[in-house]
N, C-alpha and C. Protein backbone atom coordinates (compact mmCIF):
# COMPACT_ATOMS: atom_id res chain seq x y z
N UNK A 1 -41.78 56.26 -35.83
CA UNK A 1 -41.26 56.01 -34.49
C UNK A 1 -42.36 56.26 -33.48
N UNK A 2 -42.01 55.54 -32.47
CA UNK A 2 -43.35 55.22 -31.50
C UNK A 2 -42.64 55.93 -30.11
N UNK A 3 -43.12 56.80 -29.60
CA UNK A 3 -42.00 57.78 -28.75
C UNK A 3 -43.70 57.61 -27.33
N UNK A 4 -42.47 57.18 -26.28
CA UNK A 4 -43.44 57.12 -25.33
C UNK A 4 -42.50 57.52 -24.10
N UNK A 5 -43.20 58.27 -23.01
CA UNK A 5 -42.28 58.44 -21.54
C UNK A 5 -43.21 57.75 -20.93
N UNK A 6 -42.41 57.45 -19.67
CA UNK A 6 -42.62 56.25 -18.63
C UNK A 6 -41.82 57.26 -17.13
N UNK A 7 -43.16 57.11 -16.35
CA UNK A 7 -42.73 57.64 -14.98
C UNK A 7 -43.11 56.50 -13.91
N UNK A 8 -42.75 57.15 -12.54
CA UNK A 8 -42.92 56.48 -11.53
C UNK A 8 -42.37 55.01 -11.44
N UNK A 9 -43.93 53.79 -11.16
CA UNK A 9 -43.10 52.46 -11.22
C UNK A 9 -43.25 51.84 -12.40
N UNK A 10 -42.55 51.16 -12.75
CA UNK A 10 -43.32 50.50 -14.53
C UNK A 10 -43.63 49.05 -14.05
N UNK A 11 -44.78 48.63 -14.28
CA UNK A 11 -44.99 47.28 -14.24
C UNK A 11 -45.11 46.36 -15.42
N UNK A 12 -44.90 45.27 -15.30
CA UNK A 12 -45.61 44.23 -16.59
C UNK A 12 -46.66 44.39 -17.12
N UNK A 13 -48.04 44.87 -16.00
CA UNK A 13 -49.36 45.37 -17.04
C UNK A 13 -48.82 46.60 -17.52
N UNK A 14 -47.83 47.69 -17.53
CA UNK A 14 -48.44 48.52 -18.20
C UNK A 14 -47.68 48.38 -19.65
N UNK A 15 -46.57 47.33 -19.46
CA UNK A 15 -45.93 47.31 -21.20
C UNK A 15 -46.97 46.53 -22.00
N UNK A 16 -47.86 45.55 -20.91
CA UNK A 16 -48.80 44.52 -21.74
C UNK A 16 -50.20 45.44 -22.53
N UNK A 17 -50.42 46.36 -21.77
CA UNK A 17 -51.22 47.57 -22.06
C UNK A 17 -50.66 48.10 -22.75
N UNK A 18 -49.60 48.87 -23.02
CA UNK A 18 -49.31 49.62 -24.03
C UNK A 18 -48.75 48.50 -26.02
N UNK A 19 -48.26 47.66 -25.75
CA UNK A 19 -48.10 46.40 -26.59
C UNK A 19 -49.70 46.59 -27.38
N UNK A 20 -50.94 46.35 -26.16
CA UNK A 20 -52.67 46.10 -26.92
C UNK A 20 -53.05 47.35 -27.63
N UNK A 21 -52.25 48.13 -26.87
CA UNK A 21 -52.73 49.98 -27.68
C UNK A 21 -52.10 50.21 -28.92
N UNK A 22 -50.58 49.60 -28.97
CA UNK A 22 -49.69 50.07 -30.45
C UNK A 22 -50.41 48.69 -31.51
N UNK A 23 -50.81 47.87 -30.61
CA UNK A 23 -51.37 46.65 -31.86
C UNK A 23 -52.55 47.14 -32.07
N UNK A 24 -53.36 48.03 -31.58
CA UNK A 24 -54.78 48.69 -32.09
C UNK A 24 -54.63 49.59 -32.69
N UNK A 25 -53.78 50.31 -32.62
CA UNK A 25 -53.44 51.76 -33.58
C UNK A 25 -52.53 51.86 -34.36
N UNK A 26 -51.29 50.77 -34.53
CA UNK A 26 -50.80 51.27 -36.31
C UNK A 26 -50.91 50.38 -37.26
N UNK A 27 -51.19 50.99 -38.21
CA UNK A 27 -51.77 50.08 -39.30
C UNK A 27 -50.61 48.89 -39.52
N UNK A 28 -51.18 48.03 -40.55
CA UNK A 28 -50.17 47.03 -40.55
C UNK A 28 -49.52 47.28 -41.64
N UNK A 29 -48.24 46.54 -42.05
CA UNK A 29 -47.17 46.80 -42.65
C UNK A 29 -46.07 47.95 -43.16
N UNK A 30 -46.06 48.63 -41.60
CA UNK A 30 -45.48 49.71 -41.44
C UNK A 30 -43.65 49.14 -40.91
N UNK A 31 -42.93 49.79 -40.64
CA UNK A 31 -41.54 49.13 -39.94
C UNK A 31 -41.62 50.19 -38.96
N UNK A 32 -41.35 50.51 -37.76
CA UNK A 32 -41.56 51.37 -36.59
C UNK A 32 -40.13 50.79 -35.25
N UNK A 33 -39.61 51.81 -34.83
CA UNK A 33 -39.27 51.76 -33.36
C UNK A 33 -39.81 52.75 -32.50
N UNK A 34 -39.33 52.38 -31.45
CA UNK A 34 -39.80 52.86 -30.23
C UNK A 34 -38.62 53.40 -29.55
N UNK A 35 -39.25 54.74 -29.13
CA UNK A 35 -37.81 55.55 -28.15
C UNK A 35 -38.82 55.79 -26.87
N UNK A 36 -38.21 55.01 -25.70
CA UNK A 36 -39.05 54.93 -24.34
C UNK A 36 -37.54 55.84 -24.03
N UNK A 37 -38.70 57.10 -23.05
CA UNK A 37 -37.91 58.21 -22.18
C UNK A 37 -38.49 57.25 -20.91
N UNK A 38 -37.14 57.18 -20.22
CA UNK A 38 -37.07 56.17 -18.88
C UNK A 38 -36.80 56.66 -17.63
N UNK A 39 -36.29 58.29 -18.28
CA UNK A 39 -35.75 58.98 -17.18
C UNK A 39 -36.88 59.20 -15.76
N UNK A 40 -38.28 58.98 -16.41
CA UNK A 40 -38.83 59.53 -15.37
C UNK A 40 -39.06 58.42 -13.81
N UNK A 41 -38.79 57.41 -14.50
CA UNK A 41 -39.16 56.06 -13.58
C UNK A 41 -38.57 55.85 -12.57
N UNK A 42 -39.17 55.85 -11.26
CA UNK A 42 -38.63 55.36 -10.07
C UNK A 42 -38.14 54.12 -9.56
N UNK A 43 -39.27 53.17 -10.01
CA UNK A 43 -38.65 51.33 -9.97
C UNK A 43 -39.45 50.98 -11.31
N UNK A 44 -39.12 49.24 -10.93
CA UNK A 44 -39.98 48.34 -11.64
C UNK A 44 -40.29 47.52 -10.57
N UNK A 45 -41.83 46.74 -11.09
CA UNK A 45 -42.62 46.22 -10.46
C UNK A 45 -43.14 45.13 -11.39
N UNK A 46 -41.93 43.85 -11.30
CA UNK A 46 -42.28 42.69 -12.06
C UNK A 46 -41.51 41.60 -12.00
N UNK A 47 -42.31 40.34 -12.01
CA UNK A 47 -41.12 39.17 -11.60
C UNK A 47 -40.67 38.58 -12.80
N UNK A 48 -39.45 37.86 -12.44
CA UNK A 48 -39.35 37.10 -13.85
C UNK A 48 -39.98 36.66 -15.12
N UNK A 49 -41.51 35.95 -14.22
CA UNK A 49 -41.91 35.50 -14.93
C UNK A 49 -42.80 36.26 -15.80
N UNK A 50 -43.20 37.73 -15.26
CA UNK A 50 -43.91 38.42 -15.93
C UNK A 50 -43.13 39.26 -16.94
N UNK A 51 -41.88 38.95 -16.53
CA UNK A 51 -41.27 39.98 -17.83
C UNK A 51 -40.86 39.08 -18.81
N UNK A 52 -40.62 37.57 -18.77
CA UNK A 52 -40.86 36.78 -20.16
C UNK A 52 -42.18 36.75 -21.23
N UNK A 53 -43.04 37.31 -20.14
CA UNK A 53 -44.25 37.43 -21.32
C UNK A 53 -44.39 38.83 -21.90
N UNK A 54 -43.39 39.35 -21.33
CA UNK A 54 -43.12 40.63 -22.22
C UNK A 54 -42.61 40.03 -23.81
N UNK A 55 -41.76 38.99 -23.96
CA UNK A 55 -41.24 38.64 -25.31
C UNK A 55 -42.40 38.20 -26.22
N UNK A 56 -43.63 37.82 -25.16
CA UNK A 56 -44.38 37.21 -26.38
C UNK A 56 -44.90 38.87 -27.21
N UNK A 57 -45.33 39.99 -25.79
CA UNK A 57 -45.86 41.00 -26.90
C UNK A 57 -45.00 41.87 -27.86
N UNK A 58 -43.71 41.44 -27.25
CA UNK A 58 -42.96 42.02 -28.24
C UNK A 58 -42.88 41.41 -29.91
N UNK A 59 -42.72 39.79 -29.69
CA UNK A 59 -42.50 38.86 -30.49
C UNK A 59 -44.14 39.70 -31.74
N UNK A 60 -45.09 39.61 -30.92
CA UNK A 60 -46.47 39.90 -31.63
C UNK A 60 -46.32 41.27 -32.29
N UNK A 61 -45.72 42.30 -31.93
CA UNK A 61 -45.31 43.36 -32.30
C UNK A 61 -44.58 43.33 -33.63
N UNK A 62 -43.86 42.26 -33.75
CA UNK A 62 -43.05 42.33 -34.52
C UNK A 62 -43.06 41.27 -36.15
N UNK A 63 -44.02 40.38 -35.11
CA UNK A 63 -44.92 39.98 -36.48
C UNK A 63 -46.03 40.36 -37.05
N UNK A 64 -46.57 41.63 -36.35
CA UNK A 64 -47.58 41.71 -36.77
C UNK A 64 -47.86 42.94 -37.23
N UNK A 65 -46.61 43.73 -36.71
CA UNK A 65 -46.53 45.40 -36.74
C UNK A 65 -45.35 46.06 -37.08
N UNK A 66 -44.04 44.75 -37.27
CA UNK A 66 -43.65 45.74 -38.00
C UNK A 66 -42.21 45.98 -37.32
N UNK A 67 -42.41 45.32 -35.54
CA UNK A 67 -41.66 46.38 -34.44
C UNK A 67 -39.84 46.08 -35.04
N UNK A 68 -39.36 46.77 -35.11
CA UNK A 68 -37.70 46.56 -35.21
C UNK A 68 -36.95 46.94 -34.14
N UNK A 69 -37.00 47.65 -32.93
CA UNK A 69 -36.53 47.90 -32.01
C UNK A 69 -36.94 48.70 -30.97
N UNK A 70 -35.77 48.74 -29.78
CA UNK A 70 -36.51 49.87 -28.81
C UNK A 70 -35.32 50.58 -28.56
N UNK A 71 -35.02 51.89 -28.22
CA UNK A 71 -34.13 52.82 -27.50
C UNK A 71 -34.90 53.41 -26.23
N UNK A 72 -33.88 53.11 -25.01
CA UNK A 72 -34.17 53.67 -24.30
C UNK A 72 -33.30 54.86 -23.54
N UNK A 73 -34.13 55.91 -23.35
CA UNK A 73 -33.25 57.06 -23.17
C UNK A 73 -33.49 57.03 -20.84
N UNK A 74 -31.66 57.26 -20.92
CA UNK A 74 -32.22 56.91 -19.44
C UNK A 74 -31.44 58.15 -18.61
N UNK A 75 -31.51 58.74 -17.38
CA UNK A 75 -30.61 59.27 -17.18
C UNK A 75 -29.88 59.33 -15.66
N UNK A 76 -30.21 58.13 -15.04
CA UNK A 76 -28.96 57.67 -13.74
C UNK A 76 -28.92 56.28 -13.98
N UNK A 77 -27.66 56.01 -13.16
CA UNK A 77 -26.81 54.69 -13.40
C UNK A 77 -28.27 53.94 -13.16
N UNK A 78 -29.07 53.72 -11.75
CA UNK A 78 -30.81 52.95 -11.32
C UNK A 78 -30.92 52.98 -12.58
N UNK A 79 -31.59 54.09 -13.34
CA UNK A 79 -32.25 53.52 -14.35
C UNK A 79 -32.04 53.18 -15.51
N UNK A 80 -30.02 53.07 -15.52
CA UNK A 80 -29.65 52.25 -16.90
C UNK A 80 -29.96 50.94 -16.18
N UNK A 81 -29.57 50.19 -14.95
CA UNK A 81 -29.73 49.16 -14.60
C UNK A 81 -31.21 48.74 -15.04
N UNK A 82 -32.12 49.21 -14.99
CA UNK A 82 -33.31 48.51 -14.86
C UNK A 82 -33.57 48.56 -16.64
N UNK A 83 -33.24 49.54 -17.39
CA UNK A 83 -32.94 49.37 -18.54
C UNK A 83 -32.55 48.18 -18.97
N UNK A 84 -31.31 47.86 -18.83
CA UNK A 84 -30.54 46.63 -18.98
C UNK A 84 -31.06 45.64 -19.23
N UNK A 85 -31.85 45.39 -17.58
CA UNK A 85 -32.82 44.36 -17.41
C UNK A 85 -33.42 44.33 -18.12
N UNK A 86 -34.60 44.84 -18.55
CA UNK A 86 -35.62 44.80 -19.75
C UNK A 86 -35.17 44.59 -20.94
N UNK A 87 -34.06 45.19 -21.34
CA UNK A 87 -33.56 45.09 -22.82
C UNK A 87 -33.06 43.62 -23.48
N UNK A 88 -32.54 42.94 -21.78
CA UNK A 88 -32.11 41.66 -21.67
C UNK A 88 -33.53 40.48 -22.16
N UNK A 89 -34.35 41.20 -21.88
CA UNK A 89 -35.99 40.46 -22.44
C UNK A 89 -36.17 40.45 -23.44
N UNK A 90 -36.15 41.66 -23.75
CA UNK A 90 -36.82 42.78 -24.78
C UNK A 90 -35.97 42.18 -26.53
N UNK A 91 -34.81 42.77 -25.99
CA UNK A 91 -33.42 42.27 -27.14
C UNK A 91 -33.69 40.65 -27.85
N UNK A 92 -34.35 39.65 -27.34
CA UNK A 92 -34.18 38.46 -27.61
C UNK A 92 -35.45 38.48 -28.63
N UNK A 93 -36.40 39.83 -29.12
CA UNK A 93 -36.99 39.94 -29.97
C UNK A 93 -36.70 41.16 -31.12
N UNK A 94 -36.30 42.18 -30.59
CA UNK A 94 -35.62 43.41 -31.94
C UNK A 94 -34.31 43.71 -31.00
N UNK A 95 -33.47 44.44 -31.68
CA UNK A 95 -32.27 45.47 -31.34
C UNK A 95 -33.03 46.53 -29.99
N UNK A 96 -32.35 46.08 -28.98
CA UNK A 96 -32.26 47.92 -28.02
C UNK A 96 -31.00 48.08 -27.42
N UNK A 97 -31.20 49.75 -27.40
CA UNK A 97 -30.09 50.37 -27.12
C UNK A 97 -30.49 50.91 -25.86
N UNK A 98 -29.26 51.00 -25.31
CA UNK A 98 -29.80 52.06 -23.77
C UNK A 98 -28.79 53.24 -24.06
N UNK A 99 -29.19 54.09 -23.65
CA UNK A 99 -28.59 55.33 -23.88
C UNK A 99 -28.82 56.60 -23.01
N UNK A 100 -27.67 57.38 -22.75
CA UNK A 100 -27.87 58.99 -21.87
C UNK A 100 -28.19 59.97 -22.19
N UNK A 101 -28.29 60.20 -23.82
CA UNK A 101 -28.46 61.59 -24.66
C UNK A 101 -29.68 61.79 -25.75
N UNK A 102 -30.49 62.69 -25.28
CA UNK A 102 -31.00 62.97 -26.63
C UNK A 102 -30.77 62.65 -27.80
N UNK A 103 -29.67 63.01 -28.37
CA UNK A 103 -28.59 62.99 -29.38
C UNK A 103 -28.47 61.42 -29.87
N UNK A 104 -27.74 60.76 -28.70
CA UNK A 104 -27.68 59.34 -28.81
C UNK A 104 -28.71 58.87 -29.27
N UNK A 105 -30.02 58.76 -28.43
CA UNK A 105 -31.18 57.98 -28.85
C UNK A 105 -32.00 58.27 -30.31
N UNK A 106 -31.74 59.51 -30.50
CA UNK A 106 -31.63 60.10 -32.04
C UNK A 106 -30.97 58.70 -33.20
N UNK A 107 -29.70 58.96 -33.00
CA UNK A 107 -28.87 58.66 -33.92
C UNK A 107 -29.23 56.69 -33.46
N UNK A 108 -29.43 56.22 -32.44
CA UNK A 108 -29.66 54.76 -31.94
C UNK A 108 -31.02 54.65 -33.04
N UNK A 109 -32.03 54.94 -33.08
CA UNK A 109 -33.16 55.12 -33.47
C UNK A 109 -33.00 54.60 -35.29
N UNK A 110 -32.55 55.98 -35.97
CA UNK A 110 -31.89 55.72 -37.25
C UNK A 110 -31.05 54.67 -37.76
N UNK A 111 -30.27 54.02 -36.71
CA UNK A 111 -29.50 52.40 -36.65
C UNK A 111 -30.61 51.46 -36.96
N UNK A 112 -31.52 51.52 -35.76
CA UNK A 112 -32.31 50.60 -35.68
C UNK A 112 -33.39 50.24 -37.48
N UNK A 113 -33.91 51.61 -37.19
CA UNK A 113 -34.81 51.65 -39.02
C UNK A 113 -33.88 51.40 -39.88
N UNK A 114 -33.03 51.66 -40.03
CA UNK A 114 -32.12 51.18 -41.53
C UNK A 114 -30.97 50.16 -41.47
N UNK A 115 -31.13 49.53 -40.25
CA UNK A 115 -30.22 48.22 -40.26
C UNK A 115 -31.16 46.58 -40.90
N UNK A 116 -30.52 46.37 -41.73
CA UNK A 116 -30.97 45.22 -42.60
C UNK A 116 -30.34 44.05 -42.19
């Protein structure tokens, strides 16, 4: 599992940046998700069109690394919304969950790796 927090604003470069960092550092033919802590984030900072090219690095992620999903752990209504949004991108390449609990994103996580 690929466990990352996210503060302040999140933009399109920085998922496109972090996408070039997990494709440089895990080896290949691993199966991996990702639990993004969201709680810390204030906005997002991205237009439509930049968050469709989020699918391609996801899409690349996932052919190339393995990716099976994302959980995101969030904790006010703002930042399930902006959750949502992304997942609405995001989802059209692995499973994500949005979620309020530790606990939850735990047990979301374990769905994700062992759903066939």
């Amino acid at each position: 599992t690929v466990r990352i927090k996210l503060s302040d604003v999140l933009t399109s470069r920085d998922v496109i940046e972090y996408g070039l960092q997990v494709t440089a550092e895990l080896p290949d033919g691993i199966t991996f998700a990702e639990l993004v802590d969201f709680r810390g984030v204030d906005d997002i900072s991205m237009s439509y069109k930049e968050s469709i090219h989020l699918q391609t690095v996801f899409a690349d992620l996932k052919q190339n690394k393995g990716y099976r999903g994302t959980v995101m752990l969030v904790g006010t209504d703002f930042q399930f919304g902006m959750a949502r949004m992304l997942s609405a991108v995001i989802g059209e390449v692995g499973i994500v969950h949005v979620v309020r609990e530790d606990e939850e994103a735990e047990v979301a996580l374990k769905a994700i790796l062992t759903d066939d």
